[in-house]
PDB file of N, CA and C in Angstrom:
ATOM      1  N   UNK A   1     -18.543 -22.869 -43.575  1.00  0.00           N
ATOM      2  CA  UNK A   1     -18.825 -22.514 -42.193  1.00  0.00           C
ATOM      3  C   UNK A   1     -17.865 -23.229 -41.246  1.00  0.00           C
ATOM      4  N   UNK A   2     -17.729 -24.288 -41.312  1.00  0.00           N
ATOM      5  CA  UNK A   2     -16.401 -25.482 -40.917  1.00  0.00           C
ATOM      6  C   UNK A   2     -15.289 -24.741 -40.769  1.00  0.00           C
ATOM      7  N   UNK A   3     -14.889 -24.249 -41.798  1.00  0.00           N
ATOM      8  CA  UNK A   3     -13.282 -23.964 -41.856  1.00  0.00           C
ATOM      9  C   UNK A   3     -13.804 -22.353 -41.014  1.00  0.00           C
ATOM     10  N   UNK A   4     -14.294 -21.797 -40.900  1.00  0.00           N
ATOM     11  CA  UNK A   4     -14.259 -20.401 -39.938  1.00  0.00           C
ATOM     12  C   UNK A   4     -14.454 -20.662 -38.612  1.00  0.00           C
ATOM     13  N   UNK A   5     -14.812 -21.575 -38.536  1.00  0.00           N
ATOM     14  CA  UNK A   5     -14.728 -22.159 -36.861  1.00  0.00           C
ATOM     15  C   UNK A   5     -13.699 -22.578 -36.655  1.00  0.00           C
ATOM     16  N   UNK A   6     -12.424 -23.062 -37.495  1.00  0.00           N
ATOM     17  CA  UNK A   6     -11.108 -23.421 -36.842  1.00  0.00           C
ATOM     18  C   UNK A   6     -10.634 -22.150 -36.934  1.00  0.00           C
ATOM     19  N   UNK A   7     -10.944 -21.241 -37.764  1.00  0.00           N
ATOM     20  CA  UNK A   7     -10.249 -20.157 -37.915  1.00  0.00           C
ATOM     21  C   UNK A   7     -10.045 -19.389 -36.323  1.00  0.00           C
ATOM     22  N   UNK A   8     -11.547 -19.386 -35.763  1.00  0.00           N
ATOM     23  CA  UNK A   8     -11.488 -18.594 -34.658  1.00  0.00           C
ATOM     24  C   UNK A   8     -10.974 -19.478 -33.314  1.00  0.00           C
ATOM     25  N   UNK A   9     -10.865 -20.575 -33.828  1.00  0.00           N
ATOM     26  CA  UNK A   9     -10.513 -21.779 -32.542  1.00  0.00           C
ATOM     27  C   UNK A   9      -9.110 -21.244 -32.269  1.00  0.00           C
ATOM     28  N   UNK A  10      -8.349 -21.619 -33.781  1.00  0.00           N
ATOM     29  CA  UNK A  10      -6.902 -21.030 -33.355  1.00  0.00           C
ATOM     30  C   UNK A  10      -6.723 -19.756 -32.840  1.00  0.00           C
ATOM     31  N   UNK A  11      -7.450 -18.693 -33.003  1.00  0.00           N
ATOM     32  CA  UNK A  11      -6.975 -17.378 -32.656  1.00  0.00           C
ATOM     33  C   UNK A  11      -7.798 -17.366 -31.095  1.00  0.00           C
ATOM     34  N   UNK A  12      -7.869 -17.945 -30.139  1.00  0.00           N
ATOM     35  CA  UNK A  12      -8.405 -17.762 -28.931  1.00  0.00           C
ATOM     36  C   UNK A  12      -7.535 -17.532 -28.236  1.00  0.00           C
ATOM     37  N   UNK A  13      -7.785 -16.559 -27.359  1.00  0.00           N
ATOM     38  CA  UNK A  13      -6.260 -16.625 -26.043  1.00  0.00           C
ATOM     39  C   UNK A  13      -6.693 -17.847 -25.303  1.00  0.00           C
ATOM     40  N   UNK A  14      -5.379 -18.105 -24.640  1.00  0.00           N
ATOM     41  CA  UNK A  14      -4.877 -19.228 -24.004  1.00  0.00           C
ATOM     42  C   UNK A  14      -5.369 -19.247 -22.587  1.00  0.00           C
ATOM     43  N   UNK A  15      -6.143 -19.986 -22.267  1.00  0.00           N
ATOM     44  CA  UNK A  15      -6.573 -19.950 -20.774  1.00  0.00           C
ATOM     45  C   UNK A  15      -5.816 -19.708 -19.798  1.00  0.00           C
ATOM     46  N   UNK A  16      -6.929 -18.699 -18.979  1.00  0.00           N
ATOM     47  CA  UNK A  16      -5.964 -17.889 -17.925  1.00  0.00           C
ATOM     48  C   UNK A  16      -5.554 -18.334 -16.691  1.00  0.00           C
ATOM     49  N   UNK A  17      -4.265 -18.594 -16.182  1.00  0.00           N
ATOM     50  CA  UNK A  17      -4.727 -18.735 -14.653  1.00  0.00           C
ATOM     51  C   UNK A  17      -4.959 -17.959 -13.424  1.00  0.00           C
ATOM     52  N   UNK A  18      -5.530 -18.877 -12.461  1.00  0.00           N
ATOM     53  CA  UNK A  18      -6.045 -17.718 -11.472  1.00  0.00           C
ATOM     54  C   UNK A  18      -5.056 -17.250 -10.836  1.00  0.00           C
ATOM     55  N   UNK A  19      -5.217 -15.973 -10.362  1.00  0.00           N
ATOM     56  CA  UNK A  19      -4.578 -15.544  -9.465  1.00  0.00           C
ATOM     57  C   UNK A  19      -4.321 -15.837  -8.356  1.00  0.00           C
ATOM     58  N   UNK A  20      -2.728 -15.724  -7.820  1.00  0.00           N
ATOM     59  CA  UNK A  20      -2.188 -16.030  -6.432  1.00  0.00           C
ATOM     60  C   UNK A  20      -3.120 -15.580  -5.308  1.00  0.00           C
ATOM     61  N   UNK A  21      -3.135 -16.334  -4.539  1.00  0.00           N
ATOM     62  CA  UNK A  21      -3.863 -16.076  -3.169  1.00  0.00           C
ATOM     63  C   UNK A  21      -3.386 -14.269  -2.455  1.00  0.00           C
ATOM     64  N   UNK A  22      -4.139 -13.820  -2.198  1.00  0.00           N
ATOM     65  CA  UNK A  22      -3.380 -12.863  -1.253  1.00  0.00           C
ATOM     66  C   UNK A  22      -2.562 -13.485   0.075  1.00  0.00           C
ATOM     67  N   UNK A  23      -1.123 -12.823   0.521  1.00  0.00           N
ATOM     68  CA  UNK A  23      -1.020 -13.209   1.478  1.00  0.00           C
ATOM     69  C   UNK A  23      -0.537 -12.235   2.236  1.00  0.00           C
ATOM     70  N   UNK A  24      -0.333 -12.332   3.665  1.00  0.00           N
ATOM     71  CA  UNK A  24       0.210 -10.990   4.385  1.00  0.00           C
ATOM     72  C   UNK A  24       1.306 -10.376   3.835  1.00  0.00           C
ATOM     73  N   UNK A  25       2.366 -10.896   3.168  1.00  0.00           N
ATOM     74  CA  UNK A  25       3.599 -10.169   2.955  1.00  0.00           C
ATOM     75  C   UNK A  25       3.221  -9.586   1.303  1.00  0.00           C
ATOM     76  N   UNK A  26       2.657 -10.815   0.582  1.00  0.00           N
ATOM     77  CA  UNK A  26       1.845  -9.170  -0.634  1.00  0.00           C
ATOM     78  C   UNK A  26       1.087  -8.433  -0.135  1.00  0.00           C
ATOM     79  N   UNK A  27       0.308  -8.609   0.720  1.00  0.00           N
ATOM     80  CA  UNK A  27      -0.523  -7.528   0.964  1.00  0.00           C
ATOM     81  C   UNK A  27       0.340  -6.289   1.780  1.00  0.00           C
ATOM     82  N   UNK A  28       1.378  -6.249   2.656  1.00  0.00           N
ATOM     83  CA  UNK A  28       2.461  -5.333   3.133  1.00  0.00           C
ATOM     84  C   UNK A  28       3.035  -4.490   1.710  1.00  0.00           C
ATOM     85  N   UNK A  29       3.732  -5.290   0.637  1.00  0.00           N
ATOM     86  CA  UNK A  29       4.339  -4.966   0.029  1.00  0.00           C
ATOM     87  C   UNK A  29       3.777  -4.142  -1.018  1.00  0.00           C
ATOM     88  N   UNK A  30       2.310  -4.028  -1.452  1.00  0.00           N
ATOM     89  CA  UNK A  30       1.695  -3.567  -1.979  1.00  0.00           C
ATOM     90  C   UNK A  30       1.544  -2.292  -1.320  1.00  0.00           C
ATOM     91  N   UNK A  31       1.042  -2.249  -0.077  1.00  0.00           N
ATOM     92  CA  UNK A  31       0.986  -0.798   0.863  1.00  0.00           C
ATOM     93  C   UNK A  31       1.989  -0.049   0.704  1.00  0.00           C
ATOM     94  N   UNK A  32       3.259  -0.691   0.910  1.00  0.00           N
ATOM     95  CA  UNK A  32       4.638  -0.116   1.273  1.00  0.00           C
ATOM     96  C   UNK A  32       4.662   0.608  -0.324  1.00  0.00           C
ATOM     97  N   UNK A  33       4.574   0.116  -0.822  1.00  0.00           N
ATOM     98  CA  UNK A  33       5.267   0.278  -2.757  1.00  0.00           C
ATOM     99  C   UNK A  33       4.004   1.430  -2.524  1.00  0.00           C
ATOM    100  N   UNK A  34       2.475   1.362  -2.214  1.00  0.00           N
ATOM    101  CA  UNK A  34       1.607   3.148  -2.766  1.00  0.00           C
ATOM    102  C   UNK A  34       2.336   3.860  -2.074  1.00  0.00           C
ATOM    103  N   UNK A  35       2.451   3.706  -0.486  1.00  0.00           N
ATOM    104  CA  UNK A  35       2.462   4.532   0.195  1.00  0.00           C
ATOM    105  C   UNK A  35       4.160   5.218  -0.098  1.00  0.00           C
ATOM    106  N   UNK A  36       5.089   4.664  -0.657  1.00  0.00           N
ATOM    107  CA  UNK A  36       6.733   5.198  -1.235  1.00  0.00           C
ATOM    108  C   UNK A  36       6.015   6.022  -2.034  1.00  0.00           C
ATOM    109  N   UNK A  37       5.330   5.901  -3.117  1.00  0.00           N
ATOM    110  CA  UNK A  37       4.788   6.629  -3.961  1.00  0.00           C
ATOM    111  C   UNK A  37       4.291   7.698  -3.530  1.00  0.00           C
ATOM    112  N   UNK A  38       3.464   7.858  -2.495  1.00  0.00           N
ATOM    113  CA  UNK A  38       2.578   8.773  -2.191  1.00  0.00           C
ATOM    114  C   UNK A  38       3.486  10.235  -1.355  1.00  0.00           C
ATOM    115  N   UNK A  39       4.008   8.943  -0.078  1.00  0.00           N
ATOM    116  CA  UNK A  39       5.075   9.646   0.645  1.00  0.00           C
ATOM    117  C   UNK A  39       6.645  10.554  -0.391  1.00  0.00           C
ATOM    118  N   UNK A  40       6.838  10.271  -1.170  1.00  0.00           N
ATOM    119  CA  UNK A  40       7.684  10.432  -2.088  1.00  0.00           C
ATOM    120  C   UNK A  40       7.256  12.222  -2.712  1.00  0.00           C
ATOM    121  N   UNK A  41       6.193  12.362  -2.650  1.00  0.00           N
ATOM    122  CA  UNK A  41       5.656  13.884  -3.153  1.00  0.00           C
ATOM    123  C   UNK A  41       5.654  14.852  -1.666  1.00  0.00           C
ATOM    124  N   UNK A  42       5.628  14.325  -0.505  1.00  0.00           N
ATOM    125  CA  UNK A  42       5.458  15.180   0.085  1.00  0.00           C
ATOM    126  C   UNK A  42       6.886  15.944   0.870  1.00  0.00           C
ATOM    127  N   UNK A  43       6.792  17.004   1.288  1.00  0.00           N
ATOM    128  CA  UNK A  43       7.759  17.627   1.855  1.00  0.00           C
ATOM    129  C   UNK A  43       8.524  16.570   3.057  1.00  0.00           C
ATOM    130  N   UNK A  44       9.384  17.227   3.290  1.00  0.00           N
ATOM    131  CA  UNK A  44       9.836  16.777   4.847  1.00  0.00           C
ATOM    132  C   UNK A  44       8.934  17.100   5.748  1.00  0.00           C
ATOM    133  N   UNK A  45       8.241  18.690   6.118  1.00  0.00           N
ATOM    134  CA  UNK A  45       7.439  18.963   6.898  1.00  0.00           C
ATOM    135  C   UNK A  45       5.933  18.219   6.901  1.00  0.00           C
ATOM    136  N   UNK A  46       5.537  17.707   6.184  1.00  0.00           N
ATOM    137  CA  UNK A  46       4.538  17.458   5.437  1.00  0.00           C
ATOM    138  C   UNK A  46       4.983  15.652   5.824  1.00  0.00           C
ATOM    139  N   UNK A  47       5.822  15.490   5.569  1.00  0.00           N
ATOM    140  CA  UNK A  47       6.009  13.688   6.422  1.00  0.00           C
ATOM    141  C   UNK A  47       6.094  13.647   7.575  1.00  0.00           C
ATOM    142  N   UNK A  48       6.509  14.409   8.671  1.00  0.00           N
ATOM    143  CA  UNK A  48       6.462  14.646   9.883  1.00  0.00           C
ATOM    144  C   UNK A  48       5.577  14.735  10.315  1.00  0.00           C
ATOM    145  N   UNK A  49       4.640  15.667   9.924  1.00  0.00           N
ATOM    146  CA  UNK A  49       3.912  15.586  10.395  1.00  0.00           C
ATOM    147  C   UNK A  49       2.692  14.380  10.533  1.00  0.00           C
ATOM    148  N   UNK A  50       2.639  13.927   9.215  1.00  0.00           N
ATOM    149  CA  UNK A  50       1.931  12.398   9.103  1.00  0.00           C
ATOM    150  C   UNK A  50       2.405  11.244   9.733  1.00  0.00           C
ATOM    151  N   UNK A  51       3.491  11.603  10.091  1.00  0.00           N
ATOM    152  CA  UNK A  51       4.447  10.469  10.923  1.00  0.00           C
ATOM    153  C   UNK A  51       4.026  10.672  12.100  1.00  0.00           C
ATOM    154  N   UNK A  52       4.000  11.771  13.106  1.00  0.00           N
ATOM    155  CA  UNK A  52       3.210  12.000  14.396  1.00  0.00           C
ATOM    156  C   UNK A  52       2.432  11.382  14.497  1.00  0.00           C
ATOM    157  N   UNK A  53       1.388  11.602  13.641  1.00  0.00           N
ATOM    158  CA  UNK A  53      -0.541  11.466  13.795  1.00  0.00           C
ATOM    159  C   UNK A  53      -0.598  10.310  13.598  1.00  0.00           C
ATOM    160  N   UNK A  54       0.525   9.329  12.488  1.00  0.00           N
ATOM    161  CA  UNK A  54       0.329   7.882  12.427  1.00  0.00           C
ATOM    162  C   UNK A  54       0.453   7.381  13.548  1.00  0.00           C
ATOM    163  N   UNK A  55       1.418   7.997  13.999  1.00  0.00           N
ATOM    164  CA  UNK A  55       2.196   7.188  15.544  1.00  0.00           C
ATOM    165  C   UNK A  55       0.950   7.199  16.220  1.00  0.00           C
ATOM    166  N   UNK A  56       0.048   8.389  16.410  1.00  0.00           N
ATOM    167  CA  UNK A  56      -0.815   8.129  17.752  1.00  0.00           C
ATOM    168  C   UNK A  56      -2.098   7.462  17.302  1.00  0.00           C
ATOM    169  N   UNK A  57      -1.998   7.241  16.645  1.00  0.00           N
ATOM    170  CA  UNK A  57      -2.912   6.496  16.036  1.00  0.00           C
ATOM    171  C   UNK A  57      -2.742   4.614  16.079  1.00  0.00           C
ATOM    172  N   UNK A  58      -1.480   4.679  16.065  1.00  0.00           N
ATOM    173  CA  UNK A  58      -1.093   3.062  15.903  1.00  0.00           C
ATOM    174  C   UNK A  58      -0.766   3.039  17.823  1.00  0.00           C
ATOM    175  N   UNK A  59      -0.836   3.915  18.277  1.00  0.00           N
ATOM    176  CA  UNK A  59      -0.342   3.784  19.625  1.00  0.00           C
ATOM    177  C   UNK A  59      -1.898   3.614  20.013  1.00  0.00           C
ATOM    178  N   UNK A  60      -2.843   4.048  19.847  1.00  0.00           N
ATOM    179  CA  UNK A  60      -4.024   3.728  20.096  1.00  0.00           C
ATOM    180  C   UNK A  60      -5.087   2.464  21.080  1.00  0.00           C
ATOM    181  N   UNK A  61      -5.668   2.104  22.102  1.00  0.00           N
ATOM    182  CA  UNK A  61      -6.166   1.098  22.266  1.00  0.00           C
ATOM    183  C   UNK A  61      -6.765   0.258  21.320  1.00  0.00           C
ATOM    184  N   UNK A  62      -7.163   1.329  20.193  1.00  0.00           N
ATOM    185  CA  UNK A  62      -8.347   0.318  19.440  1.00  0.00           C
ATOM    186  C   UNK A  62      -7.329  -0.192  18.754  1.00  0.00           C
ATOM    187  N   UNK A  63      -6.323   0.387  18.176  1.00  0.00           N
ATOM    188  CA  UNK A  63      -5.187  -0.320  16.985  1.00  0.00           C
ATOM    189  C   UNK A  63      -5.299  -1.733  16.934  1.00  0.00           C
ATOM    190  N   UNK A  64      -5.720  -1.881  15.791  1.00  0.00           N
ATOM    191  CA  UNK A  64      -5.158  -3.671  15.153  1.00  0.00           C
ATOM    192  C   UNK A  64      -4.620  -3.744  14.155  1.00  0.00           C
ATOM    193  N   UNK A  65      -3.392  -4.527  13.836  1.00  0.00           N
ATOM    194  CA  UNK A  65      -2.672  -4.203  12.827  1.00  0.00           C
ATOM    195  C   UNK A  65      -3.829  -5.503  11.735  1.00  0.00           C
ATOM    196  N   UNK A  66      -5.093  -4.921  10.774  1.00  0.00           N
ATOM    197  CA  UNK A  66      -5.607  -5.914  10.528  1.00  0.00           C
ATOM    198  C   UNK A  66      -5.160  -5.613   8.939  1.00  0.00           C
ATOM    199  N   UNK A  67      -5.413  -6.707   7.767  1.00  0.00           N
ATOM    200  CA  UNK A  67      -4.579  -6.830   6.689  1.00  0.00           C
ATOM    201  C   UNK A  67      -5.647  -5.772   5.698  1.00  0.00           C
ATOM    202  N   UNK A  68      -6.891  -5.564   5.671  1.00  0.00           N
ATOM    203  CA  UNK A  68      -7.680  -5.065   4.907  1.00  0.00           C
ATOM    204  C   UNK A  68      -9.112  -4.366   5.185  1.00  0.00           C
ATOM    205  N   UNK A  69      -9.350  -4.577   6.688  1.00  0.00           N
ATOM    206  CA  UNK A  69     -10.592  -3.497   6.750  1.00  0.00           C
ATOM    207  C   UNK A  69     -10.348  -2.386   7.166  1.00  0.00           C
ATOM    208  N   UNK A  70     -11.072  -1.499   6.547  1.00  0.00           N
ATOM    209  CA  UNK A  70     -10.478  -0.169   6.629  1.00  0.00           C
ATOM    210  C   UNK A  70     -11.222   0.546   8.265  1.00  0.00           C
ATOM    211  N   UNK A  71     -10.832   1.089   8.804  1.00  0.00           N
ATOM    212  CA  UNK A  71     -10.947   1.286   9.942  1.00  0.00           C
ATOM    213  C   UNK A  71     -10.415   2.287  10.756  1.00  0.00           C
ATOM    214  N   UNK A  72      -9.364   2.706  10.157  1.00  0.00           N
ATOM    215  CA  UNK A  72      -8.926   3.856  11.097  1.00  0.00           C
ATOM    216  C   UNK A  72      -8.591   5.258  10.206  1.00  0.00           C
ATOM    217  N   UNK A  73      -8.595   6.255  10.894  1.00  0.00           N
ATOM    218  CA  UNK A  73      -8.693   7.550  10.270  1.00  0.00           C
ATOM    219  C   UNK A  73      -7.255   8.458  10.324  1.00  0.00           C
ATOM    220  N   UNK A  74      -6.761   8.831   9.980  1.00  0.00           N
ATOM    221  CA  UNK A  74      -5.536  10.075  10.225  1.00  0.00           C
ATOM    222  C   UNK A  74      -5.477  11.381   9.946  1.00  0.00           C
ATOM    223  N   UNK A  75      -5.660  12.138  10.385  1.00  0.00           N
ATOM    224  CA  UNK A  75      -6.134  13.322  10.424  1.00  0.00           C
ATOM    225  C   UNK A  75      -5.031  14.058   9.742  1.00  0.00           C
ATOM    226  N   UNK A  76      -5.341  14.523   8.574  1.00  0.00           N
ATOM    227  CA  UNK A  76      -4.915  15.276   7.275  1.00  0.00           C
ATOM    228  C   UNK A  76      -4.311  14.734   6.510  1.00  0.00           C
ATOM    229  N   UNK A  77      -4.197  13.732   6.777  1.00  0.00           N
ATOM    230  CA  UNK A  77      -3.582  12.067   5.635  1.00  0.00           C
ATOM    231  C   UNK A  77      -4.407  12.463   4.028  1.00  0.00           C
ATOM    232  N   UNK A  78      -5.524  12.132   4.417  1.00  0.00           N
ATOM    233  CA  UNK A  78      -6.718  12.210   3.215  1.00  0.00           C
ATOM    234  C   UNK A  78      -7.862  11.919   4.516  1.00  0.00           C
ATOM    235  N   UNK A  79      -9.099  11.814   3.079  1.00  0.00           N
ATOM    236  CA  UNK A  79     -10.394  11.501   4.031  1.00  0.00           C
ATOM    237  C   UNK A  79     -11.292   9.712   3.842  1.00  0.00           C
ATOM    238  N   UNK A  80      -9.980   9.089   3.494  1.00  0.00           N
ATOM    239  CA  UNK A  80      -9.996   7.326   3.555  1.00  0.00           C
ATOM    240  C   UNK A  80      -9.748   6.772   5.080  1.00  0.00           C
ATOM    241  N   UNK A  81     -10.651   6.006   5.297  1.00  0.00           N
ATOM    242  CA  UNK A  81      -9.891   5.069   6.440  1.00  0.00           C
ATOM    243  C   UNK A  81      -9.280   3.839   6.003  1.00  0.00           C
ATOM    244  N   UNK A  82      -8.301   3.738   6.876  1.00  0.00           N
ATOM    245  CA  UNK A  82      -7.238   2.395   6.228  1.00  0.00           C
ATOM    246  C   UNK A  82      -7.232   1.600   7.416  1.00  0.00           C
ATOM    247  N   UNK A  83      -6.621   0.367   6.836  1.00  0.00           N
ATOM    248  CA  UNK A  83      -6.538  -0.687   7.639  1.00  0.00           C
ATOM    249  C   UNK A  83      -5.057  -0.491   8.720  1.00  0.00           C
ATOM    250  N   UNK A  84      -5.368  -1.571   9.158  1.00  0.00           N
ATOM    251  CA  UNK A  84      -3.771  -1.471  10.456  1.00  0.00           C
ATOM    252  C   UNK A  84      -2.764  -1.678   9.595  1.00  0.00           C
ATOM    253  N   UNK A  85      -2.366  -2.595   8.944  1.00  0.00           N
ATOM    254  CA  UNK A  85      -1.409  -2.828   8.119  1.00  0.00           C
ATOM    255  C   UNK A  85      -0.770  -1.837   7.345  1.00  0.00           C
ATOM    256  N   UNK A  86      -1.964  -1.118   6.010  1.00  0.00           N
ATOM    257  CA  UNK A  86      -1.749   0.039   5.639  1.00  0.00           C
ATOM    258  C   UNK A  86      -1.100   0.917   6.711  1.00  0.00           C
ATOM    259  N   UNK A  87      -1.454   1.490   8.018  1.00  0.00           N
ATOM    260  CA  UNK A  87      -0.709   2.411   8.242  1.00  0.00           C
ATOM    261  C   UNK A  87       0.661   1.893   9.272  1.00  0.00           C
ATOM    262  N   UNK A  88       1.021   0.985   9.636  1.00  0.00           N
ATOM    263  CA  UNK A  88       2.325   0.120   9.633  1.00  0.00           C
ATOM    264  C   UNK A  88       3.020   0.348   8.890  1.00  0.00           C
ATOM    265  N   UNK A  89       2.637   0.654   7.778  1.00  0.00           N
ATOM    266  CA  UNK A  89       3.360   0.458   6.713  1.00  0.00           C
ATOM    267  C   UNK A  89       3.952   1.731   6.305  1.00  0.00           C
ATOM    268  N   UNK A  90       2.743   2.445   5.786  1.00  0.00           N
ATOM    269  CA  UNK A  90       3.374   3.882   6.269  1.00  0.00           C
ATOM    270  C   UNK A  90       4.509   4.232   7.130  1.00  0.00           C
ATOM    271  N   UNK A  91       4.143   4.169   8.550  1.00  0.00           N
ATOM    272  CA  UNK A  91       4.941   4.536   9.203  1.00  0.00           C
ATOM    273  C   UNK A  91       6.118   4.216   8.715  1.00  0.00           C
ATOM    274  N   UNK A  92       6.806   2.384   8.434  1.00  0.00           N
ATOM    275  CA  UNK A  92       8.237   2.176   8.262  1.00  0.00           C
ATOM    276  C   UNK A  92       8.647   2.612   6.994  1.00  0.00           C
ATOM    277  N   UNK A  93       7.430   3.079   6.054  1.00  0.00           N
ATOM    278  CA  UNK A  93       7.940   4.263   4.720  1.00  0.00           C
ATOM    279  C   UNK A  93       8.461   5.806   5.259  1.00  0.00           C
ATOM    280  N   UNK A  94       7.759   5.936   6.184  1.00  0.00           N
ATOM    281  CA  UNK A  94       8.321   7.395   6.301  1.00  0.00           C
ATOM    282  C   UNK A  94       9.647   7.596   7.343  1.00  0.00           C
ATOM    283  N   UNK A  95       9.366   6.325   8.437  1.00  0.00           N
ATOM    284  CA  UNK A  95      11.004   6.010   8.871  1.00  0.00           C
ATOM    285  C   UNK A  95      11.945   5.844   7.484  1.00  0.00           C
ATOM    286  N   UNK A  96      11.702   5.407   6.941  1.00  0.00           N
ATOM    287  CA  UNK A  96      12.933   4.916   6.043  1.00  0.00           C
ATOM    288  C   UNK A  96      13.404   5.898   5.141  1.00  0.00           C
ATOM    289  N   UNK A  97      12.423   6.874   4.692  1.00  0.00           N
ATOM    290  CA  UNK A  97      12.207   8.214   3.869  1.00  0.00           C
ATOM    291  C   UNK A  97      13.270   9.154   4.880  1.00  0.00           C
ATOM    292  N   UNK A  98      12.914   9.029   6.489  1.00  0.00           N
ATOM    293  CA  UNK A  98      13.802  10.187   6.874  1.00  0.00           C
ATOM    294  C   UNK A  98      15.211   9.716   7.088  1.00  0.00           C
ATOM    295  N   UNK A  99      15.175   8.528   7.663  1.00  0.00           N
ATOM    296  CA  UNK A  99      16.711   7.660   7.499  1.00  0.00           C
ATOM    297  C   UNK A  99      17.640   7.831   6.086  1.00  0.00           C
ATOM    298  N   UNK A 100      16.755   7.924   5.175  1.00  0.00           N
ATOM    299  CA  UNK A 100      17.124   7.639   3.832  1.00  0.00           C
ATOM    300  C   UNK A 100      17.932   9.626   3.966  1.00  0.00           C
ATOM    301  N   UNK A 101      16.602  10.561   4.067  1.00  0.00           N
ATOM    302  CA  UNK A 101      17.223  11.609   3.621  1.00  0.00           C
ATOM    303  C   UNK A 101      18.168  12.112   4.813  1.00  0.00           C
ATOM    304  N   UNK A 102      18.158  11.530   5.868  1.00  0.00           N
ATOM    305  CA  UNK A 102      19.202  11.764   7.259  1.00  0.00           C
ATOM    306  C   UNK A 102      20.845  11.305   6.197  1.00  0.00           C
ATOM    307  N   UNK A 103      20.763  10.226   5.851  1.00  0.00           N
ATOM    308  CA  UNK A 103      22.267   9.386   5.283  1.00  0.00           C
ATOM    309  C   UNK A 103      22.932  10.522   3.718  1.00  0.00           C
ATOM    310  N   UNK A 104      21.695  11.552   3.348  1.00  0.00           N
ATOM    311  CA  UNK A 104      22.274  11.733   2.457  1.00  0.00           C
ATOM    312  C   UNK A 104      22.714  13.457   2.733  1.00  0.00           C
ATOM    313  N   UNK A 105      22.389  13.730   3.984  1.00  0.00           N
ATOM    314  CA  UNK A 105      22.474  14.822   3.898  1.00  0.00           C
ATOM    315  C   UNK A 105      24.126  15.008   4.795  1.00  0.00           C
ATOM    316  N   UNK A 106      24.349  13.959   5.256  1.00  0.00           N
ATOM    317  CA  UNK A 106      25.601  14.181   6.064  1.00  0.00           C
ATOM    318  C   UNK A 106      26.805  14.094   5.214  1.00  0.00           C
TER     319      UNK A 106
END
């Protein structure tokens, strides 16, 4: 019985450590990286237009650019509310998406 208890001693994984704190710039970079993803399937017409509705939305009184409660809505985005950050983020994805396809089309 002895010797099967070292047996399983040695084969244990190796204690884990915890995970990094969240901080504002992972938490940006995480948004930015779905939202490339997401933004990445849709048309040109189809980013424009989400680019509008973000804008008036972040132009908003209530707007807070906050890191994680979800809170605000965009109308034909999906039917999630996201946080301020999330759609910040967006936005400089889909600036960069049309910059990007502006540089390649000239």
């Amino acid at each position: 019985m002895d010797d099967n208890w070292h047996l399983l001693a040695r084969h244990r994984p190796p204690p884990t450590t915890p995970p990094e704190p969240l901080t504002a710039e992972r938490i940006d970079a995480g948004y930015r990286l779905y939202w490339t993803k997401i933004a990445l399937a849709w048309d040109d017409e189809r980013r424009a237009t989400i680019a509008a509705r973000v804008a008036g939305v972040i132009a908003g009184p209530d707007f807070e650019n906050n890191a994680l409660e979800r809170r605000f809505r965009v109308e034909g985005l999906d039917e999630l509310a996201h946080s301020g950050a999330s759609l910040l983020a967006l936005a400089e994805v889909l600036r960069a998406l049309e910059a990007f396809d502006a540089d390649t089309t000239e």
